[in-house]
N, C-alpha and C. Protein backbone atom coordinates (compact mmCIF):
# COMPACT_ATOMS: atom_id res chain seq x y z
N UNK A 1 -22.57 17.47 39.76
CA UNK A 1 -23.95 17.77 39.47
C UNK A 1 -24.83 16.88 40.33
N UNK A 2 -25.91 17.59 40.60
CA UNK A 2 -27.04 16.75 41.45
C UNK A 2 -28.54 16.94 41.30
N UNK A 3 -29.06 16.08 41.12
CA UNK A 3 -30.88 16.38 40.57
C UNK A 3 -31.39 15.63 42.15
N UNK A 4 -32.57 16.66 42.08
CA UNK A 4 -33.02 16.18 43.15
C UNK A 4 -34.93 15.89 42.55
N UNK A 5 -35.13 14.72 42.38
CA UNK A 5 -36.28 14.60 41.35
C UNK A 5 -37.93 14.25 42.30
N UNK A 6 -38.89 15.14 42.62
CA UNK A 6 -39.73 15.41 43.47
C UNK A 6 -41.01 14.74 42.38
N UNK A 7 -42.03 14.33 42.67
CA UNK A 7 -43.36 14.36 42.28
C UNK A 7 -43.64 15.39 41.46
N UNK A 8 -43.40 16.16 42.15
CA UNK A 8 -43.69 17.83 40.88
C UNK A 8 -42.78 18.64 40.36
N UNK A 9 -41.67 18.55 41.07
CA UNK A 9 -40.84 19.49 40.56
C UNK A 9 -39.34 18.49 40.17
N UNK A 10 -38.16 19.40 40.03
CA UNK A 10 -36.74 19.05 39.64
C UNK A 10 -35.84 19.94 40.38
N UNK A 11 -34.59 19.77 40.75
CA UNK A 11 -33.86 20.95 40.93
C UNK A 11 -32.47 20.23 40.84
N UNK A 12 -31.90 21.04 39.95
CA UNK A 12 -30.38 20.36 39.20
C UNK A 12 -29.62 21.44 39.72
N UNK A 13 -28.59 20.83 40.37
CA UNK A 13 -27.55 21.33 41.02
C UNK A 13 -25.70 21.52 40.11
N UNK A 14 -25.29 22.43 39.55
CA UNK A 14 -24.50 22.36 38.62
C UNK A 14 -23.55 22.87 39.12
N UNK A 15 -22.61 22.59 39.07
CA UNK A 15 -21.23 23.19 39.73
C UNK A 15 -20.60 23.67 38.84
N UNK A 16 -19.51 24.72 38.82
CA UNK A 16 -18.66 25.47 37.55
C UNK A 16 -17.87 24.27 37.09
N UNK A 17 -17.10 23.25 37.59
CA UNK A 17 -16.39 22.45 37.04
C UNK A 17 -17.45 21.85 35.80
N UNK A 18 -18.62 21.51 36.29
CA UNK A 18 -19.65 20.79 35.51
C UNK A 18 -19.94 21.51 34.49
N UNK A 19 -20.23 23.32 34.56
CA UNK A 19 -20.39 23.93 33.30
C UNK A 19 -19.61 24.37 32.25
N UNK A 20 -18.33 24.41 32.82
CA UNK A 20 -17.16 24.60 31.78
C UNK A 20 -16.96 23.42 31.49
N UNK A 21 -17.07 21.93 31.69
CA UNK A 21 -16.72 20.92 30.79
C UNK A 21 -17.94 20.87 29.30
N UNK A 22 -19.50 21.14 30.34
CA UNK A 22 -20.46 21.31 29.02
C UNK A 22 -20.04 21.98 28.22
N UNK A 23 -19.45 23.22 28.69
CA UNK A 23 -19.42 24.39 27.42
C UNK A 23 -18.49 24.03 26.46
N UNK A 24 -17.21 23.61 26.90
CA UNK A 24 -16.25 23.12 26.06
C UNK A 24 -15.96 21.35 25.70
N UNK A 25 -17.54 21.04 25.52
CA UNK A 25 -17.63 19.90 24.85
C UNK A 25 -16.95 19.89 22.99
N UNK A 26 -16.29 18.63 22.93
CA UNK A 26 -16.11 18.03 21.45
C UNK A 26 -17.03 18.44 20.72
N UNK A 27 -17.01 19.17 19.15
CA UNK A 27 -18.06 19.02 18.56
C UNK A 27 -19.23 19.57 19.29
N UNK A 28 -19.68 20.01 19.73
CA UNK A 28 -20.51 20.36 20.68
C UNK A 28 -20.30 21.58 21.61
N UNK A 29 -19.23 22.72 21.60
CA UNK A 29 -19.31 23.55 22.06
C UNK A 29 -19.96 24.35 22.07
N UNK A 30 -20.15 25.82 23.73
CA UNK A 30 -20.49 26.49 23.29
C UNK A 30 -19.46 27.42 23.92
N UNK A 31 -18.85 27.91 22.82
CA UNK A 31 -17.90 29.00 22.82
C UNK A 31 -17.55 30.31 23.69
N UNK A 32 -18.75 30.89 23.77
CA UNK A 32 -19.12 32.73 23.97
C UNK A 32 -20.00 32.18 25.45
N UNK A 33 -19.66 31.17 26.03
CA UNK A 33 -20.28 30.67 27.72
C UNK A 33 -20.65 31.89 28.40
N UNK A 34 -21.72 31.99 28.94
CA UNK A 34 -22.15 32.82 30.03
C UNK A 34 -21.77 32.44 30.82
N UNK A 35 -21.99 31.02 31.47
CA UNK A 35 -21.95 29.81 32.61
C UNK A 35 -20.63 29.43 33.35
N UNK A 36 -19.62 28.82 32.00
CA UNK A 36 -18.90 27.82 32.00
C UNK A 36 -18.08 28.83 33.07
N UNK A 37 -17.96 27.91 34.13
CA UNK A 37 -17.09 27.75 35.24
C UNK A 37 -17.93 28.67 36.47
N UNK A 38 -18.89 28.77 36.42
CA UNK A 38 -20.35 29.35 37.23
C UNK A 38 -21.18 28.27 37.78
N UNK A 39 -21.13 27.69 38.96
CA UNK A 39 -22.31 27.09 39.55
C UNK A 39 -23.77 27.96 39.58
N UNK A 40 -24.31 26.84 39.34
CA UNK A 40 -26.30 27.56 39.56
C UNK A 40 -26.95 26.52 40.35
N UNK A 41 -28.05 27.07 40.64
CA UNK A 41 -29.17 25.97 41.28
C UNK A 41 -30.36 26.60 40.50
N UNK A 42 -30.81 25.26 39.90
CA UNK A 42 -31.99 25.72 38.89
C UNK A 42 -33.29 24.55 39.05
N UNK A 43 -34.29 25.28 39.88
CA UNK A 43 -35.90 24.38 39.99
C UNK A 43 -36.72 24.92 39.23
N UNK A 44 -37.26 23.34 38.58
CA UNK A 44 -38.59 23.67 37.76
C UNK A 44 -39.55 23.27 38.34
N UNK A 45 -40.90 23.83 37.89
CA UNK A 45 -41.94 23.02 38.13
C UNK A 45 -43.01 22.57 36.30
N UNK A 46 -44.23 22.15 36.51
CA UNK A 46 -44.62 22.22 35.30
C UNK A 46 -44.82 23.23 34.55
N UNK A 47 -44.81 25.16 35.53
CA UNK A 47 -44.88 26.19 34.59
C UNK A 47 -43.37 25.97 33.94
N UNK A 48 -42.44 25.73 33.82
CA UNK A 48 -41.07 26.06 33.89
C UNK A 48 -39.98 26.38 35.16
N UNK A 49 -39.14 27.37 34.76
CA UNK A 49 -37.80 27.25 35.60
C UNK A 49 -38.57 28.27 37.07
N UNK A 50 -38.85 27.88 38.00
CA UNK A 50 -39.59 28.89 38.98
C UNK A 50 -38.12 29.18 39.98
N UNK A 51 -37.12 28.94 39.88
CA UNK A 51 -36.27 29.46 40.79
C UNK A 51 -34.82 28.99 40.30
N UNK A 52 -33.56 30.23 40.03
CA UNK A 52 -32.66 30.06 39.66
C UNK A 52 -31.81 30.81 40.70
N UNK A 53 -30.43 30.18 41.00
CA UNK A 53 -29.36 30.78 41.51
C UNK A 53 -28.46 30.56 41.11
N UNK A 54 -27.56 31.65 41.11
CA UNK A 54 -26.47 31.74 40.52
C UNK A 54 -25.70 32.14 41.51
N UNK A 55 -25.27 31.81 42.67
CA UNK A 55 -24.46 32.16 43.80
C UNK A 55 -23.57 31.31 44.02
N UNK A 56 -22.66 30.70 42.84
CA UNK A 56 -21.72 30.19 43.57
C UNK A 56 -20.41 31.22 44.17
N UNK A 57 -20.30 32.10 43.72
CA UNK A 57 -19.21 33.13 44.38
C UNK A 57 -19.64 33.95 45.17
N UNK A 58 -21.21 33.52 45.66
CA UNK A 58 -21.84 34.47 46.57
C UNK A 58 -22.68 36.11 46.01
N UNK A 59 -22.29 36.07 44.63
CA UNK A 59 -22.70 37.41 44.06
C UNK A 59 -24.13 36.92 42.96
N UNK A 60 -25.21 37.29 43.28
CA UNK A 60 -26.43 36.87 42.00
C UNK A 60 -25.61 37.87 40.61
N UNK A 61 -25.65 37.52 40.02
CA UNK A 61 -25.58 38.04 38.89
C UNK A 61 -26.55 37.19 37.64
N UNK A 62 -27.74 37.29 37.81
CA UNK A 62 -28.63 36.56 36.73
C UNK A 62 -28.52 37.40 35.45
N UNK A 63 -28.26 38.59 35.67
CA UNK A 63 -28.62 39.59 34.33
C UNK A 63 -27.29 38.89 33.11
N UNK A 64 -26.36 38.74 33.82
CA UNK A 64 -25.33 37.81 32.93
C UNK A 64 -25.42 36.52 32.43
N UNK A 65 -26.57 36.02 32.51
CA UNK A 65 -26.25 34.61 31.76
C UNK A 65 -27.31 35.03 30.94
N UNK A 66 -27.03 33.89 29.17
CA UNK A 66 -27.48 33.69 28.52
C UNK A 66 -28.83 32.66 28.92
N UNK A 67 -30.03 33.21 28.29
CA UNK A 67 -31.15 32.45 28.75
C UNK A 67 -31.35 31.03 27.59
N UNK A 68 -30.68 31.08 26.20
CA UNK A 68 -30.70 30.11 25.66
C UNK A 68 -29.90 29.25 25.92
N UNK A 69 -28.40 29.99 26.46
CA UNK A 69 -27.19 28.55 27.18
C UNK A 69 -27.97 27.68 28.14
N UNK A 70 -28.86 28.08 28.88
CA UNK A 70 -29.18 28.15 30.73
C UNK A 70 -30.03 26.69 30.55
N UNK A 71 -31.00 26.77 29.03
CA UNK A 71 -31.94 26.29 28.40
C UNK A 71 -31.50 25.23 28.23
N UNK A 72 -29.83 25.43 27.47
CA UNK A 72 -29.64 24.08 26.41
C UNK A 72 -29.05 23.25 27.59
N UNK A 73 -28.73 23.66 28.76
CA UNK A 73 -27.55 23.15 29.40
C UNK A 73 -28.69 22.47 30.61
N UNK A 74 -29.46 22.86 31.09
CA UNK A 74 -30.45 22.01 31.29
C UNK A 74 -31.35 20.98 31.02
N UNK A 75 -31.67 20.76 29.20
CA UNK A 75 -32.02 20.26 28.41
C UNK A 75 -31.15 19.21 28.47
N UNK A 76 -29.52 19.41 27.94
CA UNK A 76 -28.63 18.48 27.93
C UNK A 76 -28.32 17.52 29.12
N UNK A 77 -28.43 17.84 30.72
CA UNK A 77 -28.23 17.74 31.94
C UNK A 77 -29.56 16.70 32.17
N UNK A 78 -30.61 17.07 32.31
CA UNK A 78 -31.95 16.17 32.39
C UNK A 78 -32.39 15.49 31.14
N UNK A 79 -32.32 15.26 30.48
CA UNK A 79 -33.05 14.71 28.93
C UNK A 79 -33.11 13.21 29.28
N UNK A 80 -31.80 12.84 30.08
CA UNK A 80 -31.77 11.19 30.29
C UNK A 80 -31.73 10.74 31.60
N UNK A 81 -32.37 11.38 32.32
CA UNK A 81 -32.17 11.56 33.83
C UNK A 81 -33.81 11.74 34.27
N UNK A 82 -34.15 12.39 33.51
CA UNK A 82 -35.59 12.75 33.70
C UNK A 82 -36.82 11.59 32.87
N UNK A 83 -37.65 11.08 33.98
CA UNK A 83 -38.55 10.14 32.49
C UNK A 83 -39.71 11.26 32.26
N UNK A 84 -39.63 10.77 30.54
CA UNK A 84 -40.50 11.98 29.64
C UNK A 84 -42.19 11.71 29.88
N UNK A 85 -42.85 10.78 31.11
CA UNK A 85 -43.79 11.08 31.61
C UNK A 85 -43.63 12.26 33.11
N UNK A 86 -42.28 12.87 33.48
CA UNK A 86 -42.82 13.59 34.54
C UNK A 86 -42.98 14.52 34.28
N UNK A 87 -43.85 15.61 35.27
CA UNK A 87 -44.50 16.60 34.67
C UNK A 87 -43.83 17.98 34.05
N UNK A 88 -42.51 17.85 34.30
CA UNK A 88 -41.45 19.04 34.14
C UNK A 88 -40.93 18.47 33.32
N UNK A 89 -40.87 17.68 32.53
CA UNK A 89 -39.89 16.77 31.18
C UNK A 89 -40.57 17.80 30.46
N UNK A 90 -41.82 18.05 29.96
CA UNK A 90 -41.93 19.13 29.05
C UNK A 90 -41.33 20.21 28.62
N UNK A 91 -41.13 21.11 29.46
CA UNK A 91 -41.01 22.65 30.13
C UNK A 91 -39.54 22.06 30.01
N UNK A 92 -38.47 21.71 31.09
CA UNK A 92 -37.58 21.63 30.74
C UNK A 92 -36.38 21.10 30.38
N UNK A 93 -37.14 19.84 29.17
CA UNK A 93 -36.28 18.97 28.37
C UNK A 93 -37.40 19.38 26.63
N UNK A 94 -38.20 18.43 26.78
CA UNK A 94 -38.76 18.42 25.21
C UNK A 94 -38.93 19.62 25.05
N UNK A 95 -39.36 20.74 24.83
CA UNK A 95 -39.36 21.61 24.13
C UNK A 95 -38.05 22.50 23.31
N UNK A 96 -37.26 22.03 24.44
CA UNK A 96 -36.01 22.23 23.65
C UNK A 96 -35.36 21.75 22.41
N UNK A 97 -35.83 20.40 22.40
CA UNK A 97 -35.03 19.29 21.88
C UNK A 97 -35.76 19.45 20.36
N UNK A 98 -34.56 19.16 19.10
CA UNK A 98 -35.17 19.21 18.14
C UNK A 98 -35.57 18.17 17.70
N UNK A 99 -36.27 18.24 16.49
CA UNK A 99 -36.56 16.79 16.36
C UNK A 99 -35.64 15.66 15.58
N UNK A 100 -34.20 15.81 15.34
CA UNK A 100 -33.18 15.16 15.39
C UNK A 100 -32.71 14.56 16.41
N UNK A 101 -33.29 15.38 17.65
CA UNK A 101 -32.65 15.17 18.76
C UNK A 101 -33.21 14.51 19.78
N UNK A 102 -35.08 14.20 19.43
CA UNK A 102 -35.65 13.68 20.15
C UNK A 102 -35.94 11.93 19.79
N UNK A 103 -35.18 11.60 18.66
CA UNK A 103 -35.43 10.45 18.35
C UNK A 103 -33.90 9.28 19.46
């Protein structure tokens, strides 16, 4: 995995090895994976996610992933990586996060 962290924007670089270990986290799975074992490249800015790829096998297939996995797995990926003054910590970390989860 690789964040590349700009003044305004983010762009997290996820490799399939990286999403099939998220998905089949301890306690923490997610089972029914859109992702897991799918590289993406995913930039935000402060509207949100303004550019996603899903080409690691060279084929887009966006219509196949889950938009709440895409969410949590970004959320999970930046939450501690990202400081919650930059301008994309909103959009795509806190809003996700519950409030169990933001303490």
């Amino acid at each position: 995995m690789k964040i590349s962290i700009s003044r305004d924007s983010v762009t997290l670089r996820v490799s399939g090895n990286d999403t099939r270990m998220w998905a089949m986290q301890p306690d923490n799975a997610w089972p029914c994976s859109t992702l897991s074992g799918r590289g993406f490249t995913a930039e935000f800015d402060s509207n949100g996610l303004c550019d996603f790829d899903l080409s690691e096998s060279g084929v887009q297939e966006t219509d196949n992933v889950d938009g709440h996995e895409l969410s949590a797995i970004c959320c999970d990926l930046l939450k501690n990586r990202l400081s919650k003054s930059h301008p994309v910590y909103p959009v795509a970390v806190g809003q996700f996060l519950t409030n169990e989860r933001k303490t």
